[in-house]
Each structure stands twice: as structure tokens, then as C-alpha cells.
N, C-alpha and C. Protein backbone atom coordinates (compact mmCIF):
# COMPACT_ATOMS: atom_id res chain seq x y z
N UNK A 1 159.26 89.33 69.76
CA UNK A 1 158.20 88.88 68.88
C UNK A 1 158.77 87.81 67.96
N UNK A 2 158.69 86.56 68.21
CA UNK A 2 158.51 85.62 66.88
C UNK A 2 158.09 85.96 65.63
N UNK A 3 158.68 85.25 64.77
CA UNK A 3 158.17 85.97 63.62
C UNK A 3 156.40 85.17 63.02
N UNK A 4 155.80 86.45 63.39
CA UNK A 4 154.65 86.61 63.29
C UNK A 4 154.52 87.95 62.55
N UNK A 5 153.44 87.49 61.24
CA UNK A 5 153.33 88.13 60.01
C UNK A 5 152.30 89.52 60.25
N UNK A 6 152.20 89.56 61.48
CA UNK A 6 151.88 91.36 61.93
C UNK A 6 152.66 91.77 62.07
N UNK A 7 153.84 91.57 62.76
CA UNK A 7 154.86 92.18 63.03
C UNK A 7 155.78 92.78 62.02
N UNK A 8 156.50 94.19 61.70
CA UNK A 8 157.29 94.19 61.00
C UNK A 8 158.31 94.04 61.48
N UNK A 9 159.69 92.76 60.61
CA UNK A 9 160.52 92.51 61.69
C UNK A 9 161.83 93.61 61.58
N UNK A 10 161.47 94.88 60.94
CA UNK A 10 162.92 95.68 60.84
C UNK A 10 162.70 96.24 62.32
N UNK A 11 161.05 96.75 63.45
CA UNK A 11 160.94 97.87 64.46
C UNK A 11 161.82 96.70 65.33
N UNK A 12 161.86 95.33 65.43
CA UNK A 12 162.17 94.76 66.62
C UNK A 12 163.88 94.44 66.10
N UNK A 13 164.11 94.71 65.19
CA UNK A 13 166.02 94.36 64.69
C UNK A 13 166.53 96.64 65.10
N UNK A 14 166.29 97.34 65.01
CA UNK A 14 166.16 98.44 65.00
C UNK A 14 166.30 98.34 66.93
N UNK A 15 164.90 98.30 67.49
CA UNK A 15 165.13 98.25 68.63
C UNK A 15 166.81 97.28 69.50
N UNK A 16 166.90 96.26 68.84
CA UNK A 16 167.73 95.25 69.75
C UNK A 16 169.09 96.75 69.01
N UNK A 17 168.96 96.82 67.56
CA UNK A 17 170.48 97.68 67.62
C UNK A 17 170.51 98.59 68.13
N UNK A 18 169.38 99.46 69.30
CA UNK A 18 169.44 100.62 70.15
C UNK A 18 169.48 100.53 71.07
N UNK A 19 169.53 99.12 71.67
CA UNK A 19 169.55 98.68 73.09
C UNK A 19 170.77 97.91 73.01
N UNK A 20 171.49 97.44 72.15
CA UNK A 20 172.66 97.11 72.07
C UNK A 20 174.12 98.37 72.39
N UNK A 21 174.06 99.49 71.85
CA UNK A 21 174.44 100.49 71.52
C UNK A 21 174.26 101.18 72.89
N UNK A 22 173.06 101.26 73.46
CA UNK A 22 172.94 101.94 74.59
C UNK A 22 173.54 101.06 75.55
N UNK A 23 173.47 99.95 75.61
CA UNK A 23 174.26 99.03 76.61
C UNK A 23 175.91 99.19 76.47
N UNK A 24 176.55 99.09 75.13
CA UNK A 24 177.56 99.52 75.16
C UNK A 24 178.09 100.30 75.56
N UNK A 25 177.24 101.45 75.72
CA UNK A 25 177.67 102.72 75.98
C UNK A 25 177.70 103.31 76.99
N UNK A 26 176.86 102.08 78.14
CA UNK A 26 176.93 102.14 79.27
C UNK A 26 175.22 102.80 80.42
N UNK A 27 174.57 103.12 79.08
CA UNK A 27 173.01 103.56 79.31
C UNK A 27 172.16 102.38 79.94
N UNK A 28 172.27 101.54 79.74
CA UNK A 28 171.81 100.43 80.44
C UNK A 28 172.83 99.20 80.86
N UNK A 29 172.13 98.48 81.63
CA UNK A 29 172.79 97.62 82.74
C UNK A 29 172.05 96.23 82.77
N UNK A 30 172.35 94.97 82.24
CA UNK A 30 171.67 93.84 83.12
C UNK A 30 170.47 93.87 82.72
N UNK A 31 169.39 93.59 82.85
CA UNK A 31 168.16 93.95 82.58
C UNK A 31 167.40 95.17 82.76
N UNK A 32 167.44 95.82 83.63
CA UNK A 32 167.23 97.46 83.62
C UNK A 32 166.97 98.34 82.87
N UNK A 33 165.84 99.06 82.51
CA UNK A 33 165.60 99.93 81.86
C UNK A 33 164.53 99.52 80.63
N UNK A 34 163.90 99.95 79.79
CA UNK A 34 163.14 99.75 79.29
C UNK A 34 163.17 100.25 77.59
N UNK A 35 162.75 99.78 76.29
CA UNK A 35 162.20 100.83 75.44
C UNK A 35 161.16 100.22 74.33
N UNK A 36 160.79 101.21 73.70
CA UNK A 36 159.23 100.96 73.09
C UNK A 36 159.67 101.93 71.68
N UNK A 37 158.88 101.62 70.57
CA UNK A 37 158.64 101.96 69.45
C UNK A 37 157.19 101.91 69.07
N UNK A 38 156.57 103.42 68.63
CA UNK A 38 155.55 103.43 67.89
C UNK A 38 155.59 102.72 66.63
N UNK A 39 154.43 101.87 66.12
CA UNK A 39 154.83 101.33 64.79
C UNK A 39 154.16 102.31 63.90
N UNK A 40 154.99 102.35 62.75
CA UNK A 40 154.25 103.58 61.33
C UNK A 40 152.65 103.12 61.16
N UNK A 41 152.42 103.99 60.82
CA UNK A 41 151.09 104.50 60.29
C UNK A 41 150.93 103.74 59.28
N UNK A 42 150.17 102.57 59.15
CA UNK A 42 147.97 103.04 59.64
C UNK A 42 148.52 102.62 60.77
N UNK A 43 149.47 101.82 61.46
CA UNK A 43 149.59 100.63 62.75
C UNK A 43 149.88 101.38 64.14
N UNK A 44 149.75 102.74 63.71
CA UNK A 44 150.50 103.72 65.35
C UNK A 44 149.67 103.31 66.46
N UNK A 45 148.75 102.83 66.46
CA UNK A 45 147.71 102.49 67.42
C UNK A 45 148.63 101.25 68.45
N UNK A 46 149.46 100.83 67.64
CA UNK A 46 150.41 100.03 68.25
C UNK A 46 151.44 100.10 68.80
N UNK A 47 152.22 99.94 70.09
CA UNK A 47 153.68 100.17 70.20
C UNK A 47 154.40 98.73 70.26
N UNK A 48 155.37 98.81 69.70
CA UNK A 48 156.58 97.44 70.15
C UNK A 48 157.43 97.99 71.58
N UNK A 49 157.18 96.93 72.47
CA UNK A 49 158.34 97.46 73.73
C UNK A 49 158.94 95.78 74.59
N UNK A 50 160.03 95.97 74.78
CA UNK A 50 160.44 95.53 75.33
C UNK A 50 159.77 94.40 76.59
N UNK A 51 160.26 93.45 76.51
CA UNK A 51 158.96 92.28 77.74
C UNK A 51 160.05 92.52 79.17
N UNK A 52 159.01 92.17 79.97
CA UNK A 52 159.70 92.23 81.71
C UNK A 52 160.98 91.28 81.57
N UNK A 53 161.88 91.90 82.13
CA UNK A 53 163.08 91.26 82.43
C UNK A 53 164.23 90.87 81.41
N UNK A 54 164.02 91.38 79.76
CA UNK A 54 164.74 91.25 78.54
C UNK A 54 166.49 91.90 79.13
N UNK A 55 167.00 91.17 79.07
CA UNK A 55 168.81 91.91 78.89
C UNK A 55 168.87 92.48 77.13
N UNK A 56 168.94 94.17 77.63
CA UNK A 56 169.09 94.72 76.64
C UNK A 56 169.92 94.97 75.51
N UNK A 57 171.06 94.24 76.69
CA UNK A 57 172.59 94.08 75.49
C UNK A 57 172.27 92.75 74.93
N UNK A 58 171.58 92.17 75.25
CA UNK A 58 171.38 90.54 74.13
C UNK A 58 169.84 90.56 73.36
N UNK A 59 168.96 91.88 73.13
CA UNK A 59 167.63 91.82 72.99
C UNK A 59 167.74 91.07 71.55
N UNK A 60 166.70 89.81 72.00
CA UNK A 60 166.28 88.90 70.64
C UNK A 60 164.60 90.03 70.32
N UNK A 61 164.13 89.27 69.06
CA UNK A 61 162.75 89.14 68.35
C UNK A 61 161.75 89.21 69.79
N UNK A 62 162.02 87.80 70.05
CA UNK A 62 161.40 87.05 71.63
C UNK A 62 161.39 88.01 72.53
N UNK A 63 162.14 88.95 72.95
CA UNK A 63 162.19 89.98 74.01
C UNK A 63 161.52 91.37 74.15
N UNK A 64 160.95 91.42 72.29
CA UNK A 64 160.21 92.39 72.40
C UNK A 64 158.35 91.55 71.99
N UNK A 65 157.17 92.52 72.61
CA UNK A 65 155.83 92.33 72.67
C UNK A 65 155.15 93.24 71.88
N UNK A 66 154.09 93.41 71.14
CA UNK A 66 153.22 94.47 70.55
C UNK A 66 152.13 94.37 71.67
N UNK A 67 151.64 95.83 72.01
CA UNK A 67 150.79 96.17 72.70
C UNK A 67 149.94 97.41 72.00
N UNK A 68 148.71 97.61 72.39
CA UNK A 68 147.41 98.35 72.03
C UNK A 68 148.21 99.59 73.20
N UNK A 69 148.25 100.93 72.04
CA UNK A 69 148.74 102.04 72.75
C UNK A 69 147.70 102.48 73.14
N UNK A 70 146.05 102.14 72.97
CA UNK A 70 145.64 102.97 73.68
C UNK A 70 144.67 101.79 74.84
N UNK A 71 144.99 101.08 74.69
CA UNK A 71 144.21 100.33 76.06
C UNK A 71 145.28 99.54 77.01
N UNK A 72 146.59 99.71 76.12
CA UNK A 72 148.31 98.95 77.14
C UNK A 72 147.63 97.27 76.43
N UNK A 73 146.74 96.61 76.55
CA UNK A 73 146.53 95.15 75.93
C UNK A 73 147.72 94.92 75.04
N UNK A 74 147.96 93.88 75.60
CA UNK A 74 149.11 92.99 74.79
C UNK A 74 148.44 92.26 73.94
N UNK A 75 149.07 92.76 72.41
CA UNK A 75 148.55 91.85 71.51
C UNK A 75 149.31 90.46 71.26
N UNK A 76 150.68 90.43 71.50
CA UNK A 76 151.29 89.58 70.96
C UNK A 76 152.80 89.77 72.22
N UNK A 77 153.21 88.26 72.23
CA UNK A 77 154.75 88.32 73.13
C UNK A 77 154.16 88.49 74.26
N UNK A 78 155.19 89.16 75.16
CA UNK A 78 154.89 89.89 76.46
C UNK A 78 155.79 89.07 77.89
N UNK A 79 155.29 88.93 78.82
CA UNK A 79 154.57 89.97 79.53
C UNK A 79 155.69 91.53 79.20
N UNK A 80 155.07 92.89 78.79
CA UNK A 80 155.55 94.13 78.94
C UNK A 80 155.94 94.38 80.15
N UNK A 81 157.58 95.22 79.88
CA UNK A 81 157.91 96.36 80.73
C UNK A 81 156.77 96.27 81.33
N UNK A 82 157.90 96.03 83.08
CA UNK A 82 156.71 96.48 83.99
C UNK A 82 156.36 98.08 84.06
N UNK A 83 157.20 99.18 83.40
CA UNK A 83 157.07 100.53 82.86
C UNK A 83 156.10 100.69 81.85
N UNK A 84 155.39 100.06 81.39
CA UNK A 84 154.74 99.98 80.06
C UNK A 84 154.04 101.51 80.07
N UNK A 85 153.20 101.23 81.32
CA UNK A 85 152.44 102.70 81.79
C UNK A 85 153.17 104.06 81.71
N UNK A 86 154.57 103.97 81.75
CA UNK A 86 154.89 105.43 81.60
C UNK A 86 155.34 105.39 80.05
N UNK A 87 155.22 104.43 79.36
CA UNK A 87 155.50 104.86 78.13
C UNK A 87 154.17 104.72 77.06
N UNK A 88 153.22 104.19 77.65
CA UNK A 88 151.79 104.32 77.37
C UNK A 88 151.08 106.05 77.41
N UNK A 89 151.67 106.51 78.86
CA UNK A 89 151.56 108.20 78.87
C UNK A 89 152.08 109.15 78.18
N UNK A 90 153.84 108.01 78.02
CA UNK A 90 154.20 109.78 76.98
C UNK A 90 154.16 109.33 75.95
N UNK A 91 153.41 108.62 75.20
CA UNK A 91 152.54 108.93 73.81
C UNK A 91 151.53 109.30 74.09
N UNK A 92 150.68 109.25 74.74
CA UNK A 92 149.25 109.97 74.52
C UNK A 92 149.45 111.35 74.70
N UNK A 93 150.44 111.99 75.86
CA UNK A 93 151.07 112.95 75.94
C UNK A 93 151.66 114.03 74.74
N UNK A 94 152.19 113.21 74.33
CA UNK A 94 153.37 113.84 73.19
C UNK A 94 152.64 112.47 72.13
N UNK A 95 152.03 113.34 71.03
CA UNK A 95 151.56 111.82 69.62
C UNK A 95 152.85 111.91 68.41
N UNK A 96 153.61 113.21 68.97
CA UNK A 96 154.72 112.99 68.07
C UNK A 96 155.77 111.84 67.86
N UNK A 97 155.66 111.58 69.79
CA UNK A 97 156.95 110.80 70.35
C UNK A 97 156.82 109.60 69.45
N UNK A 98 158.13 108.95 69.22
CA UNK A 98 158.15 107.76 67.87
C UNK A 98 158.72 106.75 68.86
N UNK A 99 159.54 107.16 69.57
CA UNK A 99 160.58 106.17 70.37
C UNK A 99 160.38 106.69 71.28
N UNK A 100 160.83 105.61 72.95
CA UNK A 100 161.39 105.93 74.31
C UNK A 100 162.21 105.08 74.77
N UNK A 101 163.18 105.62 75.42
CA UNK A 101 164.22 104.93 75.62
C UNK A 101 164.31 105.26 77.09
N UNK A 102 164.38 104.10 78.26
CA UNK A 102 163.91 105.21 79.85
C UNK A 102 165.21 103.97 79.89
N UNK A 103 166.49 104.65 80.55
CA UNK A 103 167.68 104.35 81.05
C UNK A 103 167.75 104.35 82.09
N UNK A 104 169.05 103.47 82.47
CA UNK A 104 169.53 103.73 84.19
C UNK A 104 171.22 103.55 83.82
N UNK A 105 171.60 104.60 83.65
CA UNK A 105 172.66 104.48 83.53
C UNK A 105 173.33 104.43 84.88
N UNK A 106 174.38 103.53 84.47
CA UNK A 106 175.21 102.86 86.07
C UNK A 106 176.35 103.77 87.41
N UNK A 107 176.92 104.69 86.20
CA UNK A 107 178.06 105.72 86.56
C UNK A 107 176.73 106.71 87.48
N UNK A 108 176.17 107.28 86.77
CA UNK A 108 174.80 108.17 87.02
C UNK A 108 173.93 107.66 88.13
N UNK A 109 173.91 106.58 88.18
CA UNK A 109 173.05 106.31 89.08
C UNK A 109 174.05 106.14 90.54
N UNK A 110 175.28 105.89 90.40
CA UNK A 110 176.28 105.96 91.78
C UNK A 110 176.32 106.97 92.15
N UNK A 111 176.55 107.75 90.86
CA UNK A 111 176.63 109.31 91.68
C UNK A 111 175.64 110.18 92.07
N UNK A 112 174.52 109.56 91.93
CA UNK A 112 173.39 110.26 92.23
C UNK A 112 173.16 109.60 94.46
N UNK A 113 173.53 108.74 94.27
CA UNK A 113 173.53 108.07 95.24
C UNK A 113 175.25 108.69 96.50
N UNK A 114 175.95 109.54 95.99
CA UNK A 114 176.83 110.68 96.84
C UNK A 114 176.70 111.20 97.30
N UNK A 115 175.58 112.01 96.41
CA UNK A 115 174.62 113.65 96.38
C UNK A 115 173.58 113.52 97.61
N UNK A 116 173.56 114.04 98.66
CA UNK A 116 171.83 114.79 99.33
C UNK A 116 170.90 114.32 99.13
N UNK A 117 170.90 115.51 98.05
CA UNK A 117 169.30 115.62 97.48
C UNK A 117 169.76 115.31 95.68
N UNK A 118 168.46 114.62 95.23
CA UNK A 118 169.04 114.11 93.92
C UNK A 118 168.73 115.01 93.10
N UNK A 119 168.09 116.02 93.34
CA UNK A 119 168.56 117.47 92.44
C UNK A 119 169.58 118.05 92.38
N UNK A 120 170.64 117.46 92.76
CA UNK A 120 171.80 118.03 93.41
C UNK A 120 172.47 117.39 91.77
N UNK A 121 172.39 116.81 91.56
CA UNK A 121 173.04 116.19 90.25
C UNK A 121 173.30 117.52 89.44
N UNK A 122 171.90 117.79 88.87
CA UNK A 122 171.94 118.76 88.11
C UNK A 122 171.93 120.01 88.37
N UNK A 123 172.87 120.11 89.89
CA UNK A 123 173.52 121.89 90.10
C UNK A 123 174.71 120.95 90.28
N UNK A 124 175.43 120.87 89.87
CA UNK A 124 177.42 120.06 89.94
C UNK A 124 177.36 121.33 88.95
N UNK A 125 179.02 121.69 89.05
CA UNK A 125 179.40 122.86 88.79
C UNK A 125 180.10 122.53 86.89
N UNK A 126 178.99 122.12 86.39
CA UNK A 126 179.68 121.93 84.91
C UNK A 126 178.44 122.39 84.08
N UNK A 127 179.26 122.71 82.78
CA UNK A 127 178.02 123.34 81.66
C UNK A 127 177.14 122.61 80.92
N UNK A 128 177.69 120.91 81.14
CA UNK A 128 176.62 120.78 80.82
C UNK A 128 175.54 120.43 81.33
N UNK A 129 175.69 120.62 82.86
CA UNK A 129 174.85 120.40 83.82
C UNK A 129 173.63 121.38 83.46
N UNK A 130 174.05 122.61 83.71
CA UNK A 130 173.42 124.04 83.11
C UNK A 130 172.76 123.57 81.42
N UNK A 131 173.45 123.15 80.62
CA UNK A 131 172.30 123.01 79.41
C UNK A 131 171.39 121.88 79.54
N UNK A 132 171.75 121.01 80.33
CA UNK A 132 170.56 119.71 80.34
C UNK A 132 169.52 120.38 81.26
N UNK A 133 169.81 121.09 82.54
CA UNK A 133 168.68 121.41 83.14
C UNK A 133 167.33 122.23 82.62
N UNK A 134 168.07 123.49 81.83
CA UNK A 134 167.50 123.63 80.99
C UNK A 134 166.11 122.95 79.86
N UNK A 135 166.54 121.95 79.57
CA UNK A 135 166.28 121.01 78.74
C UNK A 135 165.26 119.39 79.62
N UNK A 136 165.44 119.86 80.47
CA UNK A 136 164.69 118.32 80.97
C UNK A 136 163.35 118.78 82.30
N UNK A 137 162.18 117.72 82.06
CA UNK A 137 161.12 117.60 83.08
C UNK A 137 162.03 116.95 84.04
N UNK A 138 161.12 117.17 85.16
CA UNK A 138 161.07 116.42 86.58
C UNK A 138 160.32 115.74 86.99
N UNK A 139 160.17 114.61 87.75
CA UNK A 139 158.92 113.92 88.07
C UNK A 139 159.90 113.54 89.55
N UNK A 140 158.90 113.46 90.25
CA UNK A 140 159.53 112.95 91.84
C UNK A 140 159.83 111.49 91.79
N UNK A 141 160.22 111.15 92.50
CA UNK A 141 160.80 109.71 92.85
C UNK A 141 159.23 109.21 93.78
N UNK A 142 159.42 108.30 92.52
CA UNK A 142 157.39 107.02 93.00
C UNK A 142 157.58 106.09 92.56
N UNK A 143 156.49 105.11 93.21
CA UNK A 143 156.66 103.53 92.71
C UNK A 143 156.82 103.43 91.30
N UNK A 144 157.92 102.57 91.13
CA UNK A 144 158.45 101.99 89.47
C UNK A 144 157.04 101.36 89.46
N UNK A 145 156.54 101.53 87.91
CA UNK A 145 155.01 101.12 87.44
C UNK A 145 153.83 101.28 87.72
N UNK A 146 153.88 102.72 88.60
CA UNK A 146 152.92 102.89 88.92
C UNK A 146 152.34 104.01 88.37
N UNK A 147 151.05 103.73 88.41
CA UNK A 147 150.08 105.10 87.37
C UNK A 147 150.29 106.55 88.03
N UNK A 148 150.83 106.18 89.24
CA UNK A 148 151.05 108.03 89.77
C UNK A 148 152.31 108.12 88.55
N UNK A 149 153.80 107.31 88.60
CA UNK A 149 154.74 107.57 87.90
C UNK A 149 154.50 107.95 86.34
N UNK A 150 154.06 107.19 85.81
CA UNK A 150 153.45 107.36 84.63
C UNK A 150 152.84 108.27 84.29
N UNK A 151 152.00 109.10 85.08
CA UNK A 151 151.35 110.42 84.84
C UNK A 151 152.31 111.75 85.52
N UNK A 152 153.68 111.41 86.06
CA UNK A 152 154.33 112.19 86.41
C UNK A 152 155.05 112.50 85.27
N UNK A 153 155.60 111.62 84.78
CA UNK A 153 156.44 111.72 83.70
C UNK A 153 155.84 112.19 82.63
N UNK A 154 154.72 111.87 82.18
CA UNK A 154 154.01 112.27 80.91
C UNK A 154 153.95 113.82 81.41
């Protein structure tokens, strides 16, 4: 987002330092992966997310778009994450959710690519395999951006 006087510019300096951080850290890769911020209240009707094809370890102003959370319309920036839709769902889903952060981490994603079956990840013989499973949905493997995915995940 340019600086344009709807915008508040701390959600899009906030976002680039969580996509910076996650890139460091090896959570994202290259352009890959996606994330979005609800903006505070009265403005929640709004999310800030990330535009198609932004490198997350360099995210400028410019790389993020405001969009209408409840119709996906881009108000401003854009074009959005071609994911927009699954992060359009898990807010309507969850009205708590403030942030999403949908990763591809690089290590994770090789080794998922060893394994069978990609449930197989999360039976590897470690604990914290056992507490994340615990702890996490499933959604099957479907077209990236598509409204089946998006309603899987939500």
C-alpha cells in the first residue's frame, strides 16, 4: 500500500517485520506463501494481505493491498494473494483470528516429499510430532486458490 491516508501505515511495517522474520527463519521461501492482517476496529471489515507474487523477505508498503473481508473486493493495491480465499474463510470462520500467516517452509516441505503418505510427517517418531498433532486441522491436498481449499481449511 502506498501511502494512502486510509491506510494505517504501522499494519503494513508490522506485516513486512513478520514476513521478514519468518523468512529468516526459514518459514518462507522466494515468493511463496502468503499473510493478511485484520485491521482494528471500527475498520475489521477490512483485511491488509499481501499482493500475488510479493518476496516476503523484501515486503515493501507496495506489496501489501486492503481488501473488503466480507466480499474479498480489493479496495486499494493488489492484485491479492492468489490464497486470498482461504484467508477470507478463516476469518469468517474464526472472527477472533487477527492474523494469518500460511507458510511453506522449505526443510518441511522436502521432507514431506520422502514420506508416502503426507500424514506420515506427523507420525515420525518425535514428541513434538505427538503435541502438534494434537493441536492442528487437516484439510486434503486441492487446488491452491480454490474455494474447495478455502472452505477446507476454514
Amino acid at each position: 500500500m502506498t501511502q494512502n491516508p486510509e491506510h494505517d501505515p504501522a499494519i503494513p511495517e508490522e506485516m513486512r517485520r513478520v514476513c521478514r522474520d519468518a523468512w529468516r527463519q526459514g518459514l518462507l521461501a522466494g515468493c511463496n506463501g502468503n499473510v493478511s492482517c485484520r485491521l482494528p476496529a471500527p475498520r475489521d471489515n477490512q483485511i491488509c494481505v499481501t499482493r500475488s507474487g510479493a518476496a516476503k523477505g523484501r515486503l515493501t508498503p507496495a506489496d501489501c493491498c486492503l481488501v473488503d473481508a466480507h466480499s474479498g473486493e480489493t479496495l486499494a493495491g493488489g492484485p491479492a494473494s492468489s490464497e486470498l480465499g482461504v484467508h477470507l474463510a478463516l476469518y469468517r470462520a474464526l472472527p477472533r483470528c487477527r492474523a494469518v500467516l500460511h507458510s511453506h517452509p522449505r526443510h518441511l516441505l522436502a521432507l514431506s516429499l520422502t514420506l508416502p503418505n503426507q500424514g506420515d510427517l506427523l507420525r515420525l517418531p518425535l514428541f513434538e510430532a505427538a503435541a502438534w498433532r494434537a493441536r492442528l486441522g487437516f484439510a486434503p491436498a486441492l487446488p491452491p486458490g480454490s474455494e474447495t481449499l478455502a472452505q477446507a481449511v476454514a
